[in-house]
N, C-alpha and C. Protein backbone atom coordinates (compact mmCIF):
# COMPACT_ATOMS: atom_id res chain seq x y z
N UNK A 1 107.81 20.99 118.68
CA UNK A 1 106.69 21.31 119.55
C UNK A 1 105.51 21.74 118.69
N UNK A 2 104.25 21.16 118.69
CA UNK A 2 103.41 21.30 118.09
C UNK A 2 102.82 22.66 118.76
N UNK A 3 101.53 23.26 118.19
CA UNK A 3 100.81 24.30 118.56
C UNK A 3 99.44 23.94 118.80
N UNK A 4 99.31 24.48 119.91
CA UNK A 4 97.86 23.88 119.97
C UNK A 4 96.81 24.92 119.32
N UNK A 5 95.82 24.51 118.76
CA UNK A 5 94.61 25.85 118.53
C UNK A 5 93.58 26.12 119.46
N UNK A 6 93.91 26.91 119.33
CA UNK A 6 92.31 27.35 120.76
C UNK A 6 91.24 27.81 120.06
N UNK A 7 90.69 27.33 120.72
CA UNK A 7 88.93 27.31 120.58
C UNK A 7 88.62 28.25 121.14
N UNK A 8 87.40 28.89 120.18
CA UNK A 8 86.52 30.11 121.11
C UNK A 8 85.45 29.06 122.09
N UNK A 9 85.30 30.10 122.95
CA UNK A 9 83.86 29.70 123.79
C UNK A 9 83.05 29.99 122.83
N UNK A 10 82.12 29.93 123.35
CA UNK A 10 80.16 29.66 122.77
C UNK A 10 80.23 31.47 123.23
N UNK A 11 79.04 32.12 121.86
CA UNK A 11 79.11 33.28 122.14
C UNK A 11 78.53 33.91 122.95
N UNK A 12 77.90 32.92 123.42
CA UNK A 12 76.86 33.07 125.07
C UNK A 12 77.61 33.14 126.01
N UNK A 13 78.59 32.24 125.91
CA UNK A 13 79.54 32.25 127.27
C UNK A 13 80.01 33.25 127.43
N UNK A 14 81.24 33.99 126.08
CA UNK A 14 81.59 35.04 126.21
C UNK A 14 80.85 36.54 126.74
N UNK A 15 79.61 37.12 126.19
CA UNK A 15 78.32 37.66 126.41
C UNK A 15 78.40 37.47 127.85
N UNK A 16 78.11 36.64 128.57
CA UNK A 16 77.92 36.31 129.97
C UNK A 16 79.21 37.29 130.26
N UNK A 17 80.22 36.69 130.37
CA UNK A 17 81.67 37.02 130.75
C UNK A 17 81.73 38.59 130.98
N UNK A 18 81.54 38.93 129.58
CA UNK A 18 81.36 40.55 129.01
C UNK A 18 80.45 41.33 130.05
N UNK A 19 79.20 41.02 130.22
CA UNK A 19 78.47 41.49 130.93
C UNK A 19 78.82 41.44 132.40
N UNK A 20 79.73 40.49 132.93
CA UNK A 20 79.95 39.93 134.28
C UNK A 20 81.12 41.26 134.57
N UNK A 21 82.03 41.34 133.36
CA UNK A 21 83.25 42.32 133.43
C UNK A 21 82.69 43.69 133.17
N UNK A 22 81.63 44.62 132.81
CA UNK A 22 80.86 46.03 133.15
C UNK A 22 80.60 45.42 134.62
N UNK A 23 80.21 44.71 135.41
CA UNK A 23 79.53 44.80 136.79
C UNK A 23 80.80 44.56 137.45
N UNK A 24 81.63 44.37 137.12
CA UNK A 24 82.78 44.20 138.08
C UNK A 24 84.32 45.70 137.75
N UNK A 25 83.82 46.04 136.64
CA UNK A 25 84.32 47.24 136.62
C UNK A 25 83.78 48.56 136.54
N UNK A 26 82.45 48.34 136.84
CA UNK A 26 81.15 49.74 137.14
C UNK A 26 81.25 50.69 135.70
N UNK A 27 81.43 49.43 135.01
CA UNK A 27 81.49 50.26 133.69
C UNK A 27 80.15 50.84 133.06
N UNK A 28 79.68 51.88 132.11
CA UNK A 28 78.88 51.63 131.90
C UNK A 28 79.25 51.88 129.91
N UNK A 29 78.36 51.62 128.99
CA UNK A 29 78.65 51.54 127.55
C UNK A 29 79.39 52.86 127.28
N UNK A 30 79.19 53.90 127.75
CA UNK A 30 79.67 55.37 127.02
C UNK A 30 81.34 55.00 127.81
N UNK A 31 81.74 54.83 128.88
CA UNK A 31 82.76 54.76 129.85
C UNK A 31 84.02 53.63 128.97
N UNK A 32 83.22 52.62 128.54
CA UNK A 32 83.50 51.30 128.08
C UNK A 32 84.43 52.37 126.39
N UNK A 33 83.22 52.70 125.63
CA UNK A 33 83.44 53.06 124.49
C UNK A 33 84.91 53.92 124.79
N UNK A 34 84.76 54.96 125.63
CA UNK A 34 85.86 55.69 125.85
C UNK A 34 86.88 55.28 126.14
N UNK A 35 87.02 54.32 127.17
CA UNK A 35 88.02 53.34 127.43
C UNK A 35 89.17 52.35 126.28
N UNK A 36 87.66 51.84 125.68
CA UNK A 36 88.56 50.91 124.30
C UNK A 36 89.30 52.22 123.71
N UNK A 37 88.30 53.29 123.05
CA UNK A 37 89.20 54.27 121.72
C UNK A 37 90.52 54.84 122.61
N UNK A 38 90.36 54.87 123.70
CA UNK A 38 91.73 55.79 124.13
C UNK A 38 92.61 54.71 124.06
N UNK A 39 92.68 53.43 124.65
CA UNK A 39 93.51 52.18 124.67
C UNK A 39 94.11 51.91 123.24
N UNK A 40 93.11 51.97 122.13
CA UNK A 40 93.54 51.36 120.49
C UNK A 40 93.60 53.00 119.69
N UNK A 41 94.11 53.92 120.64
CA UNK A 41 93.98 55.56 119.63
C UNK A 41 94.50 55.02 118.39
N UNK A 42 96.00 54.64 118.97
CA UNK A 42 97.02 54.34 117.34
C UNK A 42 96.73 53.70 116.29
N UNK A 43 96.06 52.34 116.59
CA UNK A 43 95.14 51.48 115.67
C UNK A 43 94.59 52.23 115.24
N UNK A 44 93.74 52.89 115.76
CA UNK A 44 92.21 53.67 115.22
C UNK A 44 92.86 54.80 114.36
N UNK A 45 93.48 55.34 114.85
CA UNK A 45 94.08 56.27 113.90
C UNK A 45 94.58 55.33 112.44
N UNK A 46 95.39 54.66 112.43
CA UNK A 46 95.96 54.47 111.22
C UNK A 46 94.89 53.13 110.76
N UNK A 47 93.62 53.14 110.89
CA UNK A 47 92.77 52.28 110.41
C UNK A 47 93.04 51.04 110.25
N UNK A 48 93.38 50.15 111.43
CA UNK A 48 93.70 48.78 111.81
C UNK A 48 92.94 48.59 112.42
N UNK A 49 91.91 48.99 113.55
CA UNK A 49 90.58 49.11 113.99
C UNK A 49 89.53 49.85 113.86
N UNK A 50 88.51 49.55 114.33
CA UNK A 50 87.63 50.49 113.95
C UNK A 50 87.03 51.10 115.66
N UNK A 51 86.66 52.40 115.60
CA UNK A 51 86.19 52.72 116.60
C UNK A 51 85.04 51.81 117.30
N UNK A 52 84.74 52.23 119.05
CA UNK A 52 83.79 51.32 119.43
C UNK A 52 82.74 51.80 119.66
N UNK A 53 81.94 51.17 119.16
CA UNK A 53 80.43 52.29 119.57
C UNK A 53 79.56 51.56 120.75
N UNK A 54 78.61 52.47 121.46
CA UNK A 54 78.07 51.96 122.08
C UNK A 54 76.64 50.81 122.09
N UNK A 55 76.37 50.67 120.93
CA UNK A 55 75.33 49.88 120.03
C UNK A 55 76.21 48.24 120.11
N UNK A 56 77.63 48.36 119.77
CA UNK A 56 78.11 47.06 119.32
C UNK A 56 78.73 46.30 120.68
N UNK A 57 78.95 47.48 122.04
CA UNK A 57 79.02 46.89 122.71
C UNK A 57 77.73 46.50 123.46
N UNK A 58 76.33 46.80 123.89
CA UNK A 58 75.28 46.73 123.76
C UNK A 58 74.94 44.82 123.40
N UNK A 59 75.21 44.88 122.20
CA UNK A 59 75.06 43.49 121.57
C UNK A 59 76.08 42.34 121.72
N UNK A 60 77.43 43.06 122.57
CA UNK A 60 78.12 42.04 123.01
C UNK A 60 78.09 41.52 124.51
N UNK A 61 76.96 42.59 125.20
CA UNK A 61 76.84 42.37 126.36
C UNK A 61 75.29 41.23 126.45
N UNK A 62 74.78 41.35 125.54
CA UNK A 62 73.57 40.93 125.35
C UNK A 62 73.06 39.69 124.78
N UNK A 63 74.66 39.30 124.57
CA UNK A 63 74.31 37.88 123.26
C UNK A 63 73.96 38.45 121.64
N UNK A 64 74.29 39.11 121.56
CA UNK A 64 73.91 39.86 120.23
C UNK A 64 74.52 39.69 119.35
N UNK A 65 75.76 38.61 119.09
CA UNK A 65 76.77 38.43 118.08
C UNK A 65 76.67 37.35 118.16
N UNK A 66 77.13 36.82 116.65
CA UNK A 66 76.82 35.45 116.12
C UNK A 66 78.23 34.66 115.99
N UNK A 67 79.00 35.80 115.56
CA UNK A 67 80.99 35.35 115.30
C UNK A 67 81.47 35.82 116.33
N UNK A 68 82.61 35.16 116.81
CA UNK A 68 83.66 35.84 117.80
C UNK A 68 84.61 36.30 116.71
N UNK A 69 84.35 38.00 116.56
CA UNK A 69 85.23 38.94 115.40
C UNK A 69 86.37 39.60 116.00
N UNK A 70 87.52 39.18 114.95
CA UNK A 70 88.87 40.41 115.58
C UNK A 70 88.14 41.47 116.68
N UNK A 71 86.93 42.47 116.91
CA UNK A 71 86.56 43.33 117.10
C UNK A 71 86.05 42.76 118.88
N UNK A 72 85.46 41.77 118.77
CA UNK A 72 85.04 41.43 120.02
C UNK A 72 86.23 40.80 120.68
N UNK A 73 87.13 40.12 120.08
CA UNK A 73 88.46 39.67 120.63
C UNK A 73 88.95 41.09 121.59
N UNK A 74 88.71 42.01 120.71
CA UNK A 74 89.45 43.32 121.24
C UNK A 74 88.68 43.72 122.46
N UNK A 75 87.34 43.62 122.44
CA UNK A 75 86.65 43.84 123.77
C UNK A 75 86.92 43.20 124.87
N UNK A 76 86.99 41.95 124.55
CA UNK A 76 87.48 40.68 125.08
C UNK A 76 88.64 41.49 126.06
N UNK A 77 89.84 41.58 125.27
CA UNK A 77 90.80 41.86 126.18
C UNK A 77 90.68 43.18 126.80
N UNK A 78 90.18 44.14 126.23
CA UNK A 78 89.76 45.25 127.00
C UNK A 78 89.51 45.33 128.63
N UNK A 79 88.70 44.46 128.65
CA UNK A 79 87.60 43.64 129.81
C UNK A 79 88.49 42.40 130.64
N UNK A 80 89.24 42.29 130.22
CA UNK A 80 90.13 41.15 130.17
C UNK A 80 88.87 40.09 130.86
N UNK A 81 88.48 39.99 129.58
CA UNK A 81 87.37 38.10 129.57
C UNK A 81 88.51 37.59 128.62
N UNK A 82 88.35 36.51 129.29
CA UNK A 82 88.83 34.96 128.00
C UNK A 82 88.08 34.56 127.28
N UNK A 83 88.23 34.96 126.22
CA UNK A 83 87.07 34.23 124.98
C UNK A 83 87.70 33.02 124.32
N UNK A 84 88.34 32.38 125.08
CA UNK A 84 89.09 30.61 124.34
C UNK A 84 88.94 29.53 125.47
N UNK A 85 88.48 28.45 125.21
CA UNK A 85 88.13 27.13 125.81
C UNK A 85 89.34 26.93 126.66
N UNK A 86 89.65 26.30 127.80
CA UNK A 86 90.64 26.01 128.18
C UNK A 86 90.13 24.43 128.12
N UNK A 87 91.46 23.58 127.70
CA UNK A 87 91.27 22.27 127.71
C UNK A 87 91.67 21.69 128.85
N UNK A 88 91.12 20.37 129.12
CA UNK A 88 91.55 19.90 131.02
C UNK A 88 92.86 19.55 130.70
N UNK A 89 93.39 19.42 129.93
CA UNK A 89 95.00 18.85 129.93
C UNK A 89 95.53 20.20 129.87
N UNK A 90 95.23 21.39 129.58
CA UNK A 90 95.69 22.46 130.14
C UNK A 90 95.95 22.73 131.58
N UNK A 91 94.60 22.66 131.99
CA UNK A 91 94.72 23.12 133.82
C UNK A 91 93.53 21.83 134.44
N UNK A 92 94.33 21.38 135.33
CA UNK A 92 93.55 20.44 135.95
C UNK A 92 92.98 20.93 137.29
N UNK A 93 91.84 21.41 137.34
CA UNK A 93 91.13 21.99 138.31
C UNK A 93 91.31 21.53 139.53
N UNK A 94 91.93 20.18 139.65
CA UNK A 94 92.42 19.32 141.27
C UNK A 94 93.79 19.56 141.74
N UNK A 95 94.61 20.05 140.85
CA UNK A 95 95.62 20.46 141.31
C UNK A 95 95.60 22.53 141.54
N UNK A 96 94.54 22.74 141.06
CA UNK A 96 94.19 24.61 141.52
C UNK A 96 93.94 24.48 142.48
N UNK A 97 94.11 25.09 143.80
CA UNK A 97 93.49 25.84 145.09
C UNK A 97 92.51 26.90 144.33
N UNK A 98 91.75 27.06 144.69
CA UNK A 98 90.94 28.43 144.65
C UNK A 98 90.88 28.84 145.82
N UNK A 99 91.37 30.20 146.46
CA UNK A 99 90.93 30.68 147.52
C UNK A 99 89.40 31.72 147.69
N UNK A 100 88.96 31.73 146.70
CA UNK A 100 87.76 32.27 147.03
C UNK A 100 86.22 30.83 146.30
N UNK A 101 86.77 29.86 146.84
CA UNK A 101 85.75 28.86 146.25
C UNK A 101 84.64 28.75 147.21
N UNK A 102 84.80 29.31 148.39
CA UNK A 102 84.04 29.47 149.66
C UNK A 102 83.04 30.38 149.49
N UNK A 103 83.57 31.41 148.69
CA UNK A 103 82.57 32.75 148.31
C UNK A 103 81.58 32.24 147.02
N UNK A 104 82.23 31.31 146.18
CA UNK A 104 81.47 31.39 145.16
C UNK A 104 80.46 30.23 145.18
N UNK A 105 80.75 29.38 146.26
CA UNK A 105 79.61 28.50 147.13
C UNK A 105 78.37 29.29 147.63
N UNK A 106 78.66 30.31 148.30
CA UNK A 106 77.92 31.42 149.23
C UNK A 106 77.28 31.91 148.06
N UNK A 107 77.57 32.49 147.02
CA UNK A 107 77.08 33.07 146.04
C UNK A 107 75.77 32.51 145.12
N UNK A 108 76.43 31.23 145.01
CA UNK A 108 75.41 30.22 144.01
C UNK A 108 73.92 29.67 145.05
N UNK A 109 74.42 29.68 146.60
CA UNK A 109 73.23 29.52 147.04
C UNK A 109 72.42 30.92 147.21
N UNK A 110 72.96 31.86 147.04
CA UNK A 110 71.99 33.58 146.77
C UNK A 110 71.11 33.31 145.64
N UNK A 111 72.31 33.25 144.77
CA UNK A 111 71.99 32.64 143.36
C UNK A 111 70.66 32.19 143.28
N UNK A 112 70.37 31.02 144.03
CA UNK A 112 69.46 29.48 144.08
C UNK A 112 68.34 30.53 144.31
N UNK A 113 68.51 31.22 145.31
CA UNK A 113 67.59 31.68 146.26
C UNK A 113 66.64 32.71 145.81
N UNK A 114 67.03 33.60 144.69
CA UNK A 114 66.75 34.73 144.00
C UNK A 114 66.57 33.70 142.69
N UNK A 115 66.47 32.74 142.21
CA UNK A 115 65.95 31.98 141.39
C UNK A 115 64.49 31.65 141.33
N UNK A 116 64.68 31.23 142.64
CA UNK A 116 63.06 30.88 143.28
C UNK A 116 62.60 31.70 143.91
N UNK A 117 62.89 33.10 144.14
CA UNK A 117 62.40 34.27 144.70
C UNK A 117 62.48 35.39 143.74
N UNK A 118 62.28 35.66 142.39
CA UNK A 118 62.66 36.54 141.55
C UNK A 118 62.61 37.86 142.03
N UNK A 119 61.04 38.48 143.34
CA UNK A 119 60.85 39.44 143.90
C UNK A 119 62.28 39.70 144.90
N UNK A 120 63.19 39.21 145.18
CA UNK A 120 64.23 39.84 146.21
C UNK A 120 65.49 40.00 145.22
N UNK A 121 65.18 40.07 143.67
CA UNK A 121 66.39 40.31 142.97
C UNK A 121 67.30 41.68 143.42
N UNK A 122 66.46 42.58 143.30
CA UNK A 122 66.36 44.26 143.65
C UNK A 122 67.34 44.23 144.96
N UNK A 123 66.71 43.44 145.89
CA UNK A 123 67.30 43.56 147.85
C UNK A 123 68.49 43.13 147.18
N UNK A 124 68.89 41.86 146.60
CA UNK A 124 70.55 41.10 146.80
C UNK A 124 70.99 42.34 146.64
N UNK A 125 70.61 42.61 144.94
CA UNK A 125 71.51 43.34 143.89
C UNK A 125 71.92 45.16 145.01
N UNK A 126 71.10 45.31 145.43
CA UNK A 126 71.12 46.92 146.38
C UNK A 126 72.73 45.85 147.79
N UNK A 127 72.32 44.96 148.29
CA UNK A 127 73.51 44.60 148.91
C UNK A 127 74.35 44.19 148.39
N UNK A 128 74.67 43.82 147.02
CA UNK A 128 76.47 43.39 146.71
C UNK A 128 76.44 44.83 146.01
N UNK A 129 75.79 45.90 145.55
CA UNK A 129 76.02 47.05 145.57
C UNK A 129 77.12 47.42 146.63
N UNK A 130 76.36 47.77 147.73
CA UNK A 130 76.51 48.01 148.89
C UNK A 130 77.68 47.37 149.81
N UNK A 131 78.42 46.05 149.32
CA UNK A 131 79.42 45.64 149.32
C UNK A 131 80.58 45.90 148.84
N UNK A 132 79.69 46.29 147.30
CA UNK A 132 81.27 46.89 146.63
C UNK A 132 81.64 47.99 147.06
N UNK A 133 80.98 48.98 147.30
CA UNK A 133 81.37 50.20 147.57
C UNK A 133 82.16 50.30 148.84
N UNK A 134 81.75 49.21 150.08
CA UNK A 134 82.83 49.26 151.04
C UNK A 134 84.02 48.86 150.72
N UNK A 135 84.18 47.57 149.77
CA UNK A 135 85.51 46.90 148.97
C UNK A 135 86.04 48.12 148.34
N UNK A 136 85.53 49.23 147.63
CA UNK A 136 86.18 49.90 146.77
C UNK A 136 86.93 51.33 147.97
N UNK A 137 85.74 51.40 149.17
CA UNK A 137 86.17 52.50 150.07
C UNK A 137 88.00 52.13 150.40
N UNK A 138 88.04 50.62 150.81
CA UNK A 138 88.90 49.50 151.41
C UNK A 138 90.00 49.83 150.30
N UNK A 139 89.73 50.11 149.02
CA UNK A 139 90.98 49.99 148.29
C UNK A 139 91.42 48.43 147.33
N UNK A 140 89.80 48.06 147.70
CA UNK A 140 89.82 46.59 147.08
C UNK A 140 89.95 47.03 145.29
């Protein structure tokens, strides 16, 4: 059985991802930082990692890195983003159901809409606020 190698994404993609995973876990950089060092104490202690600061995550939320480094791998999973290409002979998207492909239809036309309306960014963003917090009341 051969091995396949995986490919990183583009460090934009990842960046995107990164940033997508603070808005979906109300993280913010100091929360984040605290999060990784308590998760990798043991590493960090016996100097197999290095602590996370809030500057380097900053630049991984931002597009700010040029390599996908052991270090962002680690953010990576922190966040649990995938930072590796999936190939179509991996997963063939016609044989996935998505059950929320309905939402992310609904979404991309907000999306569209706040594209060509840059002034109602503020209104969406105050209502999927305002969404989450009932999802999170809910136990979502």
């Amino acid at each position: 059985m051969t091995k396949t190698k995986l490919m990183y994404r583009s460090c934009s993609q990842i960046s995107a991802d990164i940033e997508e995973a603070f808005k979906r876990k109300f993280f913010t950089l100091a929360e984040c930082v605290e999060a990784f060092d308590s998760r990798y104490k043991t590493e960090i202690t016996k100097g197999e990692k290095s602590p996370m600061n809030k500057d380097f995550i900053s630049r991984a939320k931002n597009n700010g890195f040029k390599v996908v480094s052991p270090r962002v791998l680690d953010l990576c999973e922190l966040l649990d983003v995938n930072p590796y290409e999936v190939s179509a002979k991996t997963i063939n998207k016609n044989q996935v159901e998505d059950p929320f492909e309905h939402l992310k239809k609904e979404f991309e036309k907000v999306e569209k809409i706040v594209r060509k309306r840059p002034d109602l960014e503020k209104k969406v963003k105050t209502i999927l606020r305002s969404i989450a917090d009932i999802a999170s009341v809910q136990g979502v």
